[in-house]
N, C-alpha and C. Protein backbone atom coordinates (compact mmCIF):
# COMPACT_ATOMS: atom_id res chain seq x y z
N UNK A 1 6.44 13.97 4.77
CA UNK A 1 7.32 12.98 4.21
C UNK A 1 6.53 11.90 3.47
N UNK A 2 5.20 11.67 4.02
CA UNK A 2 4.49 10.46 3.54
C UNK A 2 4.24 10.80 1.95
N UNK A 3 4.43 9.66 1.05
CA UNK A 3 3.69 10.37 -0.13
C UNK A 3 2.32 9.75 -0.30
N UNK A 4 0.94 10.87 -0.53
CA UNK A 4 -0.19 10.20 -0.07
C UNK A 4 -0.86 10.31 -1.52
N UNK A 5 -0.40 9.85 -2.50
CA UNK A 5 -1.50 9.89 -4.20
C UNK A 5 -1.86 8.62 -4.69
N UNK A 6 -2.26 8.08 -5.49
CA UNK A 6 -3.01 7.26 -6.01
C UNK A 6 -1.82 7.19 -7.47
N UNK A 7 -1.68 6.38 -7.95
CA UNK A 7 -0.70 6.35 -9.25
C UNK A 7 -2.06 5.87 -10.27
N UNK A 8 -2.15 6.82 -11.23
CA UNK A 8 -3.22 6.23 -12.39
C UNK A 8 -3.41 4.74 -12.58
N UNK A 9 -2.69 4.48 -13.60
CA UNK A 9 -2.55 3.12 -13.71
C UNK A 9 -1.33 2.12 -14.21
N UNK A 10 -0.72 2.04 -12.62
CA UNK A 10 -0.36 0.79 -12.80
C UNK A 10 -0.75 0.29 -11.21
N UNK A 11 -1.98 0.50 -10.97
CA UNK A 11 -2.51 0.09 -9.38
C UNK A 11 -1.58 -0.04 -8.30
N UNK A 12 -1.08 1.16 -8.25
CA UNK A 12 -0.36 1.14 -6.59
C UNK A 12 -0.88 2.16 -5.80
N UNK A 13 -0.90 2.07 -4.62
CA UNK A 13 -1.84 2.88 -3.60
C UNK A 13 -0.67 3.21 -2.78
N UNK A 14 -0.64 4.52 -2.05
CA UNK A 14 1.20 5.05 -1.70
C UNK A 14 0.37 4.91 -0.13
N UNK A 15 0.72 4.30 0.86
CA UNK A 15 0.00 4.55 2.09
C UNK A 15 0.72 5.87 3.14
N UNK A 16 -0.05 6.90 3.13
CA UNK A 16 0.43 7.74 4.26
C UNK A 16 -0.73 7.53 5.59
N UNK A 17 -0.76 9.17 5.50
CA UNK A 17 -1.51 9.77 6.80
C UNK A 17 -2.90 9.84 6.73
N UNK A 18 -3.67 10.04 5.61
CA UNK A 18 -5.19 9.99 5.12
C UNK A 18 -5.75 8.72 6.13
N UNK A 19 -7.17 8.92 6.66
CA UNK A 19 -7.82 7.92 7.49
C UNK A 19 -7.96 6.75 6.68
N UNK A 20 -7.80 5.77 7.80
CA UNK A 20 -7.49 4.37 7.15
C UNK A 20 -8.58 3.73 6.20
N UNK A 21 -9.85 4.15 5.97
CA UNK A 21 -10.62 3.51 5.66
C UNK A 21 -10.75 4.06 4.01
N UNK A 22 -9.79 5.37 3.98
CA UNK A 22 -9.87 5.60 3.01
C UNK A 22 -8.92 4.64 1.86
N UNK A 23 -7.95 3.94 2.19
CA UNK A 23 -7.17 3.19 1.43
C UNK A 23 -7.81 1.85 1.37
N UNK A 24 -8.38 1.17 2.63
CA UNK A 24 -9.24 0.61 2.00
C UNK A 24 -9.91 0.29 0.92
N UNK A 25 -11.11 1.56 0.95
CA UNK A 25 -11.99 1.87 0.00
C UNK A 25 -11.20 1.74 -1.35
N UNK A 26 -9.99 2.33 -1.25
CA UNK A 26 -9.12 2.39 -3.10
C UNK A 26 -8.64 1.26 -3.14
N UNK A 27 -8.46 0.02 -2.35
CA UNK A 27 -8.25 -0.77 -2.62
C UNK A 27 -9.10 -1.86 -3.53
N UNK A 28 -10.50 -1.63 -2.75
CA UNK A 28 -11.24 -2.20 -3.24
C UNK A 28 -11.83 -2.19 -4.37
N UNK A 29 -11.99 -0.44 -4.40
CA UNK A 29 -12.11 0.15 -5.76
C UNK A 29 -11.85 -0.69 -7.00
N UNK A 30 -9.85 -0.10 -6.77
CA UNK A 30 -9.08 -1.05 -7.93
C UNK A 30 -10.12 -2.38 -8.51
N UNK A 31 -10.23 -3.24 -7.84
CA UNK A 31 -10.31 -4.47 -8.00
C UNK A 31 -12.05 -4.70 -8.43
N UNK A 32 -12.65 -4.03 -8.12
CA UNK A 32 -14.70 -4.22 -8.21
C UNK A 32 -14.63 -3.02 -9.56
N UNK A 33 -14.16 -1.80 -9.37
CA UNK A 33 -14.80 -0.67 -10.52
C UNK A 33 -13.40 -1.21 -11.59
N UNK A 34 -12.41 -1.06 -11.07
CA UNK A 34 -11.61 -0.66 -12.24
C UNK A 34 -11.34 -1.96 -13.01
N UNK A 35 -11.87 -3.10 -11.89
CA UNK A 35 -11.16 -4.32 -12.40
C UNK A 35 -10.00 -5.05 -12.51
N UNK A 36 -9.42 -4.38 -11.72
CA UNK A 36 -7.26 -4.68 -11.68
C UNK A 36 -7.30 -5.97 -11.08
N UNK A 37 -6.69 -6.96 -11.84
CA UNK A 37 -5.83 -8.17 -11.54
C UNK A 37 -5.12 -8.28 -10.02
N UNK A 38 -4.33 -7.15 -9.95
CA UNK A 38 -3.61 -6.53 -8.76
C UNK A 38 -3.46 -5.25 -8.36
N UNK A 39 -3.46 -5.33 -7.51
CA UNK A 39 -3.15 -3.88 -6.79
C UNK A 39 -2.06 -3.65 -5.95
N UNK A 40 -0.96 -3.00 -5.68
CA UNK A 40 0.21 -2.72 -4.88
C UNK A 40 0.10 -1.72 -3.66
N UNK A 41 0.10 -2.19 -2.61
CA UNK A 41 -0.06 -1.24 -1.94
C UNK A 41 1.87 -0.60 -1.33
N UNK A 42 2.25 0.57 -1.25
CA UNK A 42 3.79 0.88 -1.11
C UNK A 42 3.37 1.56 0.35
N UNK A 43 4.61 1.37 0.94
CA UNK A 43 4.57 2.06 2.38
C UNK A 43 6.04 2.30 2.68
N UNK A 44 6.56 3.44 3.53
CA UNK A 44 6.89 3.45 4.11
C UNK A 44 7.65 3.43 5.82
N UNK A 45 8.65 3.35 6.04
CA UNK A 45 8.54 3.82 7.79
C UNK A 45 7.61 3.44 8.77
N UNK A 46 6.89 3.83 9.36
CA UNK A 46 5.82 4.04 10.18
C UNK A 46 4.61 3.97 9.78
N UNK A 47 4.34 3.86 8.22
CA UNK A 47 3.37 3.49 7.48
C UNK A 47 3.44 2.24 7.27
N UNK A 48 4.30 1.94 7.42
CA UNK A 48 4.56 -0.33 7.02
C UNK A 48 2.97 -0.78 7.42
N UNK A 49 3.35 -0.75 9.46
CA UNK A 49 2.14 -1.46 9.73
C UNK A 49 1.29 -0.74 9.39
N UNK A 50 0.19 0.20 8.72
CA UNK A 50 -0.94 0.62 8.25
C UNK A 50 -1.00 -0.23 6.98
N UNK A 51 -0.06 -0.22 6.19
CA UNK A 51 -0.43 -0.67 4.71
C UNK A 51 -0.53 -2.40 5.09
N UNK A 52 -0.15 -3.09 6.07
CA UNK A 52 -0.40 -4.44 6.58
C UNK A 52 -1.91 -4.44 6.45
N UNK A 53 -2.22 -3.72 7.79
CA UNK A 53 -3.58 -3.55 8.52
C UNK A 53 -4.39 -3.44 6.93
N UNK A 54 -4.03 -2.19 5.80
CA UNK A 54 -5.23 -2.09 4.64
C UNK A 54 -5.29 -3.42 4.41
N UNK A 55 -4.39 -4.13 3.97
CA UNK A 55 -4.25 -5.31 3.14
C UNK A 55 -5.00 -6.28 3.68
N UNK A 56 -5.03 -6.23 5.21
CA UNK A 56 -5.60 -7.50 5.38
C UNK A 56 -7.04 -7.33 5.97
N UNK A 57 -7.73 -5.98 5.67
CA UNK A 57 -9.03 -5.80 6.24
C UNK A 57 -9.46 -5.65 4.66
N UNK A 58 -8.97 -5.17 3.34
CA UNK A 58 -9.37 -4.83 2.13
C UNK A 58 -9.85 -6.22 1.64
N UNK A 59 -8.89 -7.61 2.12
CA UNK A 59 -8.98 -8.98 1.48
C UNK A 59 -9.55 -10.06 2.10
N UNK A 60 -9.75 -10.10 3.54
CA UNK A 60 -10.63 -10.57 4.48
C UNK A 60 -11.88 -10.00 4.96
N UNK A 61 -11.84 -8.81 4.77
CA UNK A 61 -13.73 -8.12 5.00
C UNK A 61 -14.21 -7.99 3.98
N UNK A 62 -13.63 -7.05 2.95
CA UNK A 62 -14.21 -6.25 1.92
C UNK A 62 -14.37 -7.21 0.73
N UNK A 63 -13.36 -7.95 0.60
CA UNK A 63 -13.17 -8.93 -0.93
C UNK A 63 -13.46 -10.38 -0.65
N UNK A 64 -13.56 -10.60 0.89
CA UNK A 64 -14.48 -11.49 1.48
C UNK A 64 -13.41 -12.80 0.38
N UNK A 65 -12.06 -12.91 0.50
CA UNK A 65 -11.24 -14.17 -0.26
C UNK A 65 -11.25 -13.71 -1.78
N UNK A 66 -12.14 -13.42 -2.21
CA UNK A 66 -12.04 -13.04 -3.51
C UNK A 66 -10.69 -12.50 -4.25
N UNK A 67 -9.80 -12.29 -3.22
CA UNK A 67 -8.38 -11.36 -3.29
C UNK A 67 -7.27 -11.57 -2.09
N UNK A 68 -6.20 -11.99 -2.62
CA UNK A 68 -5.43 -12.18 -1.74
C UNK A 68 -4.01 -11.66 -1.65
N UNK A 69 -3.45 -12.03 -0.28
CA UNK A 69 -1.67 -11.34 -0.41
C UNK A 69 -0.93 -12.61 -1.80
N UNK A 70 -0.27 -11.82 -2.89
CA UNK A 70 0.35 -12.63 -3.82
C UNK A 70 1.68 -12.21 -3.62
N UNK A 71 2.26 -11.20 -3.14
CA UNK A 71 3.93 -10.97 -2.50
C UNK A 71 3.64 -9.83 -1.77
N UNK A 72 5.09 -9.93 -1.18
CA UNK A 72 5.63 -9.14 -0.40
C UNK A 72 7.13 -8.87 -0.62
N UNK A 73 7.32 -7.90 -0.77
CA UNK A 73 8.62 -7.29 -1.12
C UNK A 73 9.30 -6.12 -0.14
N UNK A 74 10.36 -6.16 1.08
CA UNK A 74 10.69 -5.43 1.83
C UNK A 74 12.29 -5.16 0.98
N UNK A 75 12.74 -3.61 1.78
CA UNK A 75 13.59 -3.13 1.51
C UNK A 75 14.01 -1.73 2.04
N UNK A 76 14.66 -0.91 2.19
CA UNK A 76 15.27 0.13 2.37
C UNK A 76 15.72 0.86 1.67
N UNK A 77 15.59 2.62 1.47
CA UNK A 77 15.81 3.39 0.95
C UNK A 77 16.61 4.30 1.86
N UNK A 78 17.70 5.12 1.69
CA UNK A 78 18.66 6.14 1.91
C UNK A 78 18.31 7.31 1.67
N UNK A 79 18.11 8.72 2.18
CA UNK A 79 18.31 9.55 1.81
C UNK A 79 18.83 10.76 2.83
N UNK A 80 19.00 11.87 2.22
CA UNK A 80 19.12 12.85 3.13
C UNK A 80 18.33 13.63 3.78
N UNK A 81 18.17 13.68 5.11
CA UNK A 81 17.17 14.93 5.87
C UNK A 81 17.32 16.15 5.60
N UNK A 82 16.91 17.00 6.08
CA UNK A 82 16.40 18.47 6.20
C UNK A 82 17.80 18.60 6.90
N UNK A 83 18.24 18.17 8.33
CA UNK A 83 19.60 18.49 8.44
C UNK A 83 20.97 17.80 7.66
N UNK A 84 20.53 16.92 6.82
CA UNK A 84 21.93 17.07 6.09
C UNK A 84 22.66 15.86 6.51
N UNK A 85 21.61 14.80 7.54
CA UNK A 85 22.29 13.34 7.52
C UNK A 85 21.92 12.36 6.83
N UNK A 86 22.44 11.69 6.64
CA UNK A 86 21.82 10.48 6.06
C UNK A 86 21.13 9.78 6.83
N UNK A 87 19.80 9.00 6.05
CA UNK A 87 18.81 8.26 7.28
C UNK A 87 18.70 7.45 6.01
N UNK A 88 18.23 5.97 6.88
CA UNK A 88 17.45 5.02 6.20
C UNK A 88 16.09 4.31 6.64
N UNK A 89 15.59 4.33 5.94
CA UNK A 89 13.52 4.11 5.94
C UNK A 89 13.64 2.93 5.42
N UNK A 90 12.92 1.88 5.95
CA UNK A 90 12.12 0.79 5.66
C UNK A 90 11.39 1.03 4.55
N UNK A 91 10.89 -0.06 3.72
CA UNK A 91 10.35 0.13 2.31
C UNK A 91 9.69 -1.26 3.02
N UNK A 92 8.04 -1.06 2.15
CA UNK A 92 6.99 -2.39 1.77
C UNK A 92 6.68 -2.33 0.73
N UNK A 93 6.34 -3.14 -0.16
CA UNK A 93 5.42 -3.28 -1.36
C UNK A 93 4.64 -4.59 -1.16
N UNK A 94 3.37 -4.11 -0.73
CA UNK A 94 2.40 -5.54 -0.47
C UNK A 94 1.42 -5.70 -2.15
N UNK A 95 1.58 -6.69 -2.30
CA UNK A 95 0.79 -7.24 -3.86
C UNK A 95 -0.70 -7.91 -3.56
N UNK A 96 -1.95 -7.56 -3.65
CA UNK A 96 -2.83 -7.93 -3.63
C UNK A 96 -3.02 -8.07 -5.03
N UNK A 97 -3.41 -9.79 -5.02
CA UNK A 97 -4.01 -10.14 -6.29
C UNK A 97 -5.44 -10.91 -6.56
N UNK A 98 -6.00 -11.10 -7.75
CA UNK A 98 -7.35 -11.80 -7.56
C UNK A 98 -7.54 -13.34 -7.42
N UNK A 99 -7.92 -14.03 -6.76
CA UNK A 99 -7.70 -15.05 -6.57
C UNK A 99 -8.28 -16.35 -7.82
């Protein structure tokens, strides 16, 4: 269910199941190689708190302030399961920007 890719460019990072240090690392990426202003990290469900946890070890260890939370945007999405009910999932979009 998780969707786990990298979006070219418009810097959003999709947080699934991949080890945590790996989103990290693309976080940081973004912001030192590629140079991005911001970066979005999206989560779902049970991924919420992971994409918290990236955000705040990517901008307090790694970017050492250099980068910070600039929004937060929660919400919910609808869809249908595999059996045919309707469910609804929690939505995040955390905004890391450069300070």
């Amino acid at each position: 269910m998780a969707e786990e890719h990298m979006a070219g460019n418009d810097n959003s990072i999709f947080i699934g199941g991949k080890p945590f240090m790996n989103y990290v690392t693309a976080v940081v990426m973004q912001f030192t190689t590629k140079n991005a202003e911001e970066v979005i990290l999206k989560a779902r469900g049970k991924f919420i708190s992971r994409a918290v946890d990236v955000a705040e070890v990517a901008a307090k260890r790694f970017l050492e302030g250099n980068a910070g939370i600039k929004d937060i945007k929660i919400d919910s999405e609808e869809f249908t399961n595999k059996e045919g009910k309707n469910v609804r999932v929690s939505t995040i979009e955390i905004t890391l920007a450069k300070k």
